[in-house]
N, C-alpha and C. Protein backbone atom coordinates (compact mmCIF):
# COMPACT_ATOMS: atom_id res chain seq x y z
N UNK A 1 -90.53 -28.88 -5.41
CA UNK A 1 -91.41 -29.59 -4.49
C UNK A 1 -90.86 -30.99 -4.24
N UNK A 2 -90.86 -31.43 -2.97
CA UNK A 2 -90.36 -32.45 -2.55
C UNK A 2 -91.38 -33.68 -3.11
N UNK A 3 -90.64 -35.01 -3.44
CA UNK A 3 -91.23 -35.72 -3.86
C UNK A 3 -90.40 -37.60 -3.79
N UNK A 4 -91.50 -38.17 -3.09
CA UNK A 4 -91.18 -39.37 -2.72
C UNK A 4 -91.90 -40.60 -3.25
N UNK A 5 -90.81 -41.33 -3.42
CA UNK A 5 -91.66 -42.40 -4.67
C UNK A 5 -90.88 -43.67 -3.81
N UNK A 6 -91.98 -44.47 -3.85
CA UNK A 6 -91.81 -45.59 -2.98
C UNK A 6 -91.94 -46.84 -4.01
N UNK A 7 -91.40 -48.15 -3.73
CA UNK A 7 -91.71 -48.84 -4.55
C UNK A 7 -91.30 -50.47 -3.94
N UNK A 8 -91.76 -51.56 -4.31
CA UNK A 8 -91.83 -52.94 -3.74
C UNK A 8 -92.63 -53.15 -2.57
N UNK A 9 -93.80 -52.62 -2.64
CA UNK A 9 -94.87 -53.70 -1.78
C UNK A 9 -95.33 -54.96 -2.76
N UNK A 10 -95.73 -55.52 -2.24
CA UNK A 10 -96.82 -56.51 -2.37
C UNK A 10 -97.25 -57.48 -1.21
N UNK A 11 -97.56 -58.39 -1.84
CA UNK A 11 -97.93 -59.93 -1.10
C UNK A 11 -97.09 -60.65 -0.97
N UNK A 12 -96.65 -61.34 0.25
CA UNK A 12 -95.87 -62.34 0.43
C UNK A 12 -96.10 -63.24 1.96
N UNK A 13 -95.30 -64.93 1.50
CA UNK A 13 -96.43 -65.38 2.61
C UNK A 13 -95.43 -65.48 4.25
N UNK A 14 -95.87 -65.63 4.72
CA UNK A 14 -95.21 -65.93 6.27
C UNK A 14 -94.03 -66.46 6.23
N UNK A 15 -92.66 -65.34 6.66
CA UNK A 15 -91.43 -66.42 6.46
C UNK A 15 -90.83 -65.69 5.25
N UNK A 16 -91.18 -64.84 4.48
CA UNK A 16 -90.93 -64.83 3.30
C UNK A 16 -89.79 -62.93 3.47
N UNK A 17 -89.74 -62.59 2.40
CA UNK A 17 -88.76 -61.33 1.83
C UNK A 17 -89.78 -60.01 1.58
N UNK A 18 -89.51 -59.10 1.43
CA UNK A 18 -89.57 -57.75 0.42
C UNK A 18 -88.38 -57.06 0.64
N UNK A 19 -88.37 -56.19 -0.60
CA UNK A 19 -87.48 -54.88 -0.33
C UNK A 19 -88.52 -53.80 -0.48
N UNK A 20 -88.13 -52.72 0.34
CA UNK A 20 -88.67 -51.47 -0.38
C UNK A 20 -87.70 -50.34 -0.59
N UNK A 21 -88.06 -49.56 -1.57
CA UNK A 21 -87.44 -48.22 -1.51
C UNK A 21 -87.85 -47.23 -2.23
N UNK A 22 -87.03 -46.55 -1.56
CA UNK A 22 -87.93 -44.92 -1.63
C UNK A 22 -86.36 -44.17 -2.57
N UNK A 23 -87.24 -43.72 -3.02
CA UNK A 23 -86.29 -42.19 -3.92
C UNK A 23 -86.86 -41.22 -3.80
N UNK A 24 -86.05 -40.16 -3.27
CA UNK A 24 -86.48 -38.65 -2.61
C UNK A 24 -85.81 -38.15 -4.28
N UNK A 25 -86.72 -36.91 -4.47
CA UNK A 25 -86.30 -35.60 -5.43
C UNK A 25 -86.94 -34.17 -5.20
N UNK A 26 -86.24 -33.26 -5.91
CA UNK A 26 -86.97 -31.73 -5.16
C UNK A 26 -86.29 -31.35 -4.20
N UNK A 27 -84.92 -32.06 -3.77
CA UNK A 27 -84.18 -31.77 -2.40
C UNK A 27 -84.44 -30.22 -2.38
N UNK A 28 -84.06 -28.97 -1.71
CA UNK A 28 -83.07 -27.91 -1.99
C UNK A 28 -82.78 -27.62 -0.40
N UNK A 29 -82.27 -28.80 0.75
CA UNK A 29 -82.63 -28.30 2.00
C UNK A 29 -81.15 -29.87 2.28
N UNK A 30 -81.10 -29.38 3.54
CA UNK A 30 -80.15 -30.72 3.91
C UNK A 30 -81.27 -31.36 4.19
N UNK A 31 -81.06 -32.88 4.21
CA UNK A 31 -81.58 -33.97 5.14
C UNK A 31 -80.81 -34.47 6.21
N UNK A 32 -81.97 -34.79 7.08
CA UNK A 32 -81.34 -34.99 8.35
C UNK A 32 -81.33 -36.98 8.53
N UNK A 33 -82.57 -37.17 8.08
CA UNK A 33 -83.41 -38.75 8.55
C UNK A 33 -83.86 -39.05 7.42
N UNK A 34 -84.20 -40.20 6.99
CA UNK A 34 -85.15 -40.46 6.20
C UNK A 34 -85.42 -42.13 6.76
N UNK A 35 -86.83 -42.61 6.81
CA UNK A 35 -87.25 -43.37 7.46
C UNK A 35 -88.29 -44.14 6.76
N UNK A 36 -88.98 -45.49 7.36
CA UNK A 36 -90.27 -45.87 7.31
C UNK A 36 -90.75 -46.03 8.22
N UNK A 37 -92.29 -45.62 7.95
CA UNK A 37 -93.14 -46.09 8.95
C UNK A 37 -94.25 -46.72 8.54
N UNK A 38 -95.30 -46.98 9.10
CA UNK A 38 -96.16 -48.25 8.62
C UNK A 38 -97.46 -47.90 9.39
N UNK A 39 -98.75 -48.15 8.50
CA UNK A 39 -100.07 -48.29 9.25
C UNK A 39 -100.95 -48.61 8.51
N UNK A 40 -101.11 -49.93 10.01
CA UNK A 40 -102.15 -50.67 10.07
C UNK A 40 -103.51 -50.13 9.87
N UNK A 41 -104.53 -51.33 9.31
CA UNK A 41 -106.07 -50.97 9.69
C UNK A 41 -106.40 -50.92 10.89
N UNK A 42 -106.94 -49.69 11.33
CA UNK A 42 -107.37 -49.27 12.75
C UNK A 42 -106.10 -49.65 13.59
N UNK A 43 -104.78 -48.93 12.86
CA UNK A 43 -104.03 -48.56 13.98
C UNK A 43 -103.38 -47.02 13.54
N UNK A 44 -102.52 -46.96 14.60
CA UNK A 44 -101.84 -45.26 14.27
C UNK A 44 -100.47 -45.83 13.86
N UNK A 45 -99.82 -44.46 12.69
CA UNK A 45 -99.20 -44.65 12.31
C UNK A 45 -97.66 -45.17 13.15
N UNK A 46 -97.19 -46.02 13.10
CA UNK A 46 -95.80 -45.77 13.83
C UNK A 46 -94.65 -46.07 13.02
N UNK A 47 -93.21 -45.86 13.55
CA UNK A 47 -92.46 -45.66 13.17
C UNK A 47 -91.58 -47.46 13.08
N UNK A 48 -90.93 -47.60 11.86
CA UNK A 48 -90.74 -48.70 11.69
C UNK A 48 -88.74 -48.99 11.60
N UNK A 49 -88.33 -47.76 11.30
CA UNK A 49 -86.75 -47.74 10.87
C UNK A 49 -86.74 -46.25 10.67
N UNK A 50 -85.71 -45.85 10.87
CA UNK A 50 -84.87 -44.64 10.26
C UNK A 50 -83.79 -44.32 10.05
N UNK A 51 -82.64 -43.88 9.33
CA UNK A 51 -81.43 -44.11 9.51
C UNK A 51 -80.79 -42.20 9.19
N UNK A 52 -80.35 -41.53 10.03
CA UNK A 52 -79.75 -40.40 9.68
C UNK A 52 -78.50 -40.01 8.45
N UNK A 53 -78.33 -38.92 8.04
CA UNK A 53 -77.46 -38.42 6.98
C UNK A 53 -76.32 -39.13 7.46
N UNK A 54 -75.90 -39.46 8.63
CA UNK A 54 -74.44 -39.89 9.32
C UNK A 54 -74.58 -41.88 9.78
N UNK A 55 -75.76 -41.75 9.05
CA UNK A 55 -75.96 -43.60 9.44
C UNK A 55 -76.40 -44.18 10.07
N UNK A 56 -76.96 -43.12 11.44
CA UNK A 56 -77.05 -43.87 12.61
C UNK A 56 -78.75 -44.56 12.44
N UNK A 57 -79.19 -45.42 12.83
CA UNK A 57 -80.69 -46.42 12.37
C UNK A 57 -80.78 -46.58 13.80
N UNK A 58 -82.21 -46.62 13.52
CA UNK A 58 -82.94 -46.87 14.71
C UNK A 58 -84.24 -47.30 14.21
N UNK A 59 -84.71 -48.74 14.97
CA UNK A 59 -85.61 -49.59 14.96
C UNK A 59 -86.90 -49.76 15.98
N UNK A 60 -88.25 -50.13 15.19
CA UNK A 60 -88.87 -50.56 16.08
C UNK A 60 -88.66 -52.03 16.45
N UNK A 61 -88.88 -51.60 18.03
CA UNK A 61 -88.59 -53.18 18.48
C UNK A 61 -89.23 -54.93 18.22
N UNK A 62 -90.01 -54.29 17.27
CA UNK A 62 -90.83 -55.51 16.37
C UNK A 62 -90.24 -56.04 15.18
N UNK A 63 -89.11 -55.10 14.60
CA UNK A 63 -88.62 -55.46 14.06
C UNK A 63 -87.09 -55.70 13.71
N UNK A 64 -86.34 -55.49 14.69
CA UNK A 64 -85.21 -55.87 15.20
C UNK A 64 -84.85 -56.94 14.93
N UNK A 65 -83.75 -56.79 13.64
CA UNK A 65 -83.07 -58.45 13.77
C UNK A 65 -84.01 -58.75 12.73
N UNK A 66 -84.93 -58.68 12.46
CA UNK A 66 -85.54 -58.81 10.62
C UNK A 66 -85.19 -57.81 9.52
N UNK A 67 -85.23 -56.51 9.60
CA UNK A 67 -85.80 -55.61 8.71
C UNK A 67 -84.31 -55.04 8.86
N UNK A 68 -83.58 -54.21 8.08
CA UNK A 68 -82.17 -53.42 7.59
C UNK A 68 -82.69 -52.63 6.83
N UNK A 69 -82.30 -51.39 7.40
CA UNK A 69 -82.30 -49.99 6.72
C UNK A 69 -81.15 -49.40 6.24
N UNK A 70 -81.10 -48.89 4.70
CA UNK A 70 -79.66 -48.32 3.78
C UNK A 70 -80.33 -47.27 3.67
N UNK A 71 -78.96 -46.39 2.94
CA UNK A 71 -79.27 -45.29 2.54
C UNK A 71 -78.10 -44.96 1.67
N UNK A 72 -78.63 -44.35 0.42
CA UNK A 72 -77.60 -43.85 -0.77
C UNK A 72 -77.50 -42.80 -0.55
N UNK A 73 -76.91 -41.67 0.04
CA UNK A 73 -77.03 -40.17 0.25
C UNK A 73 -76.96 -39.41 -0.90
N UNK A 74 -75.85 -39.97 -1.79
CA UNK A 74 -75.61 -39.69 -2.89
C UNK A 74 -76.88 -39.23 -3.76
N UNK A 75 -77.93 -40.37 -3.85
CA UNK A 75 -79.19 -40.59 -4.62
C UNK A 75 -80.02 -40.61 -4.14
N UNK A 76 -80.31 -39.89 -2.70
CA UNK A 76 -81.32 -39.69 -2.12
C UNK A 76 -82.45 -40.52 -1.62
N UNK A 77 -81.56 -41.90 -1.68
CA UNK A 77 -82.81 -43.46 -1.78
C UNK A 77 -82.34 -43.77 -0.83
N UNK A 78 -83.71 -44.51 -0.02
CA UNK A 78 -83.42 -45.36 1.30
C UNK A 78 -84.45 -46.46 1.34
N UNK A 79 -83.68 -47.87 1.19
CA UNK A 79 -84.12 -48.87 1.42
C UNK A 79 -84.58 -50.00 2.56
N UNK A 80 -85.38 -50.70 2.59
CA UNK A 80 -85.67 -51.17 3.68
C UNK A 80 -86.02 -52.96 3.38
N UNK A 81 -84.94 -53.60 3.75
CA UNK A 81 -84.76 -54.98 3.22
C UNK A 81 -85.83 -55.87 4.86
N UNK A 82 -86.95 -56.29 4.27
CA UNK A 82 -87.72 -57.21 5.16
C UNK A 82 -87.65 -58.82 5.10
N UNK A 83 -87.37 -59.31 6.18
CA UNK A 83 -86.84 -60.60 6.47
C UNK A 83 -87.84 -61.42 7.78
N UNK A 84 -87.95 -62.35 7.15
CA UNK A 84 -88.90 -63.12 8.19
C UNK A 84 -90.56 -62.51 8.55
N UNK A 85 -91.18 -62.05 7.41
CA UNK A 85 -92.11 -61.31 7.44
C UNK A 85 -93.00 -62.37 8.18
N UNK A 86 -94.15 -61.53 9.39
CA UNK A 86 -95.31 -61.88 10.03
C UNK A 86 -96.37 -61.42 9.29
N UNK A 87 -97.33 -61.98 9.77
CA UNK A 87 -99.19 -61.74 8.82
C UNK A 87 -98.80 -60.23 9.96
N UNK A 88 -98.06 -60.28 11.04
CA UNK A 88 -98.95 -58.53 11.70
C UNK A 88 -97.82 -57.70 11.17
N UNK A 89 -96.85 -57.84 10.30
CA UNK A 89 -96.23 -56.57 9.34
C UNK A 89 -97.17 -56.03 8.10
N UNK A 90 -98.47 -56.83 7.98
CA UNK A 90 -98.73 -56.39 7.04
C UNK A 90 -99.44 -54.82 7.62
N UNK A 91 -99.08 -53.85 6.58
CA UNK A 91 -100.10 -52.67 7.06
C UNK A 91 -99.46 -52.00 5.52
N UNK A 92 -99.46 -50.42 5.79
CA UNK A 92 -99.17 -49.61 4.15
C UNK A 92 -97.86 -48.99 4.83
N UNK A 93 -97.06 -49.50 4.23
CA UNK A 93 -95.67 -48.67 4.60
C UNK A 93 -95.42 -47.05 3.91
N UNK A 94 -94.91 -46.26 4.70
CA UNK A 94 -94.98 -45.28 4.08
C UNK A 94 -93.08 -44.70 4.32
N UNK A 95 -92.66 -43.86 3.36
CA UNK A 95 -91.48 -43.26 3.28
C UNK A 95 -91.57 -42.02 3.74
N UNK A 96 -90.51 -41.77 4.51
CA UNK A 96 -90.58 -40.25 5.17
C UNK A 96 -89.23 -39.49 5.30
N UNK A 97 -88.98 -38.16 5.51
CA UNK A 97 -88.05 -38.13 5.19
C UNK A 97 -88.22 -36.27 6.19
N UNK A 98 -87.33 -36.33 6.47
CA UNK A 98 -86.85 -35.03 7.51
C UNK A 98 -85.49 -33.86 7.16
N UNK A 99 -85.70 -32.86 6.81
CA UNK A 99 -84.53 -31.78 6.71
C UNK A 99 -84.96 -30.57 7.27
N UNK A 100 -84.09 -29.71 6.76
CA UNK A 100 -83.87 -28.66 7.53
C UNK A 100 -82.68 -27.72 6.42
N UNK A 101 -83.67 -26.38 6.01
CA UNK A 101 -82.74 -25.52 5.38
C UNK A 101 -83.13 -23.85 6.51
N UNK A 102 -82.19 -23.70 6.95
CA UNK A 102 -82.00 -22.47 7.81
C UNK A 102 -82.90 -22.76 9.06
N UNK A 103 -84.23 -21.86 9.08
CA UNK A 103 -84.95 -21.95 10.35
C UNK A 103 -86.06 -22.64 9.81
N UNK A 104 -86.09 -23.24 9.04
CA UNK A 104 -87.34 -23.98 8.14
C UNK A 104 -87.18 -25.54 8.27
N UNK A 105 -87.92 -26.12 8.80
CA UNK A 105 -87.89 -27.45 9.17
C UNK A 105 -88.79 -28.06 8.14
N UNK A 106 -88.37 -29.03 7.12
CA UNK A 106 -89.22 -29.97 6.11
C UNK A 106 -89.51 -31.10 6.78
N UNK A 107 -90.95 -32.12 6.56
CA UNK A 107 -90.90 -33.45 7.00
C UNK A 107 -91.91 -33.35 5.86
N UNK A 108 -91.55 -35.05 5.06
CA UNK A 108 -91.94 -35.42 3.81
C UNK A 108 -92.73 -36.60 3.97
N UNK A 109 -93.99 -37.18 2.92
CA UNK A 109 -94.34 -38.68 3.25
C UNK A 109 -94.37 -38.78 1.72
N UNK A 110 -94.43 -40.19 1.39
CA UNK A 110 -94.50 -40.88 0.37
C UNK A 110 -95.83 -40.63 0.22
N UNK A 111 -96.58 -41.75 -0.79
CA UNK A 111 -98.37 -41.78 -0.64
C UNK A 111 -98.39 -43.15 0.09
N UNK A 112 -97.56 -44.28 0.00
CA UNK A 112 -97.58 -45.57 0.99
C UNK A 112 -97.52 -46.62 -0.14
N UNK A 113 -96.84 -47.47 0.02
CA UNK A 113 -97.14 -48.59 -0.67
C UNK A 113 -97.54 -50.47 0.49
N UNK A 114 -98.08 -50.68 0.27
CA UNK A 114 -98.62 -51.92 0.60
C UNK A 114 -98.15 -54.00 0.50
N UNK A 115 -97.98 -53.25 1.90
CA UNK A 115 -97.33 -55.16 2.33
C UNK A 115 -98.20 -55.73 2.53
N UNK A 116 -98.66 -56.90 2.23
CA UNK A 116 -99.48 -58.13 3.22
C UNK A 116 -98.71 -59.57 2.90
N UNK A 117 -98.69 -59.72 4.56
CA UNK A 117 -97.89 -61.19 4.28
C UNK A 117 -99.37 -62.25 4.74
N UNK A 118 -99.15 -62.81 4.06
CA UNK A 118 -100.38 -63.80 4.59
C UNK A 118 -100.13 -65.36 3.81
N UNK A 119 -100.85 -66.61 4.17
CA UNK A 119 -100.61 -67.78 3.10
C UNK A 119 -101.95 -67.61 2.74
């Protein structure tokens, strides 16, 4: 069973850092993506970074030029380094993660861990 463990939320104030990251286990499938996404109180979930098995990342445009997405393929971890944090990044970030073994399509979530930037 697939299993995603997220880790480095907290509090931090305007201007300020986090890292997060996620460690995937339970593989038995390729991965294709593995990503974050984020949600707000009384908003829908959206998509925040993702970066494919081959590297390629793709950003929301809110966070462009702050936030860098890695990935260890090796170790199944993908990190997400936050820079110049706003009070409106705060929401529950969540880890996700996308494969594919034969005609069977997997998509995975973390349980979320929790940013708030605020002073």
């Amino acid at each position: 069973q697939v299993q995603l463990v997220e880790s480095g939320g907290g509090l931090v104030q305007p201007g300020g850092f986090l890292r997060l990251s996620c460690a995937a286990s339970g593989i038995t499938f390729s991965i294709n993506a593995m990503g974050w996404y984020r949600q707000a109180p009384g908003k829908q979930r959206e998509l925040v970074a993702t970066i494919t098995s081959g590297g390629s990342t793709n950003y929301a445009d809110s966070v462009k030029g702050r936030f860098t997405i890695s990935r260890d393929n090796a170790k199944n971890t993908v990190v997400l380094q936050m820079n110049s944090l706003k009070p409106e990044d705060t929401a529950v970030y969540y880890c996700n993660l996308k494969g594919v073994r034969g005609n069977v399509n997997y998509n995975s979530w973390g349980q979320g861990t929790q940013v708030t930037v605020s002073s």
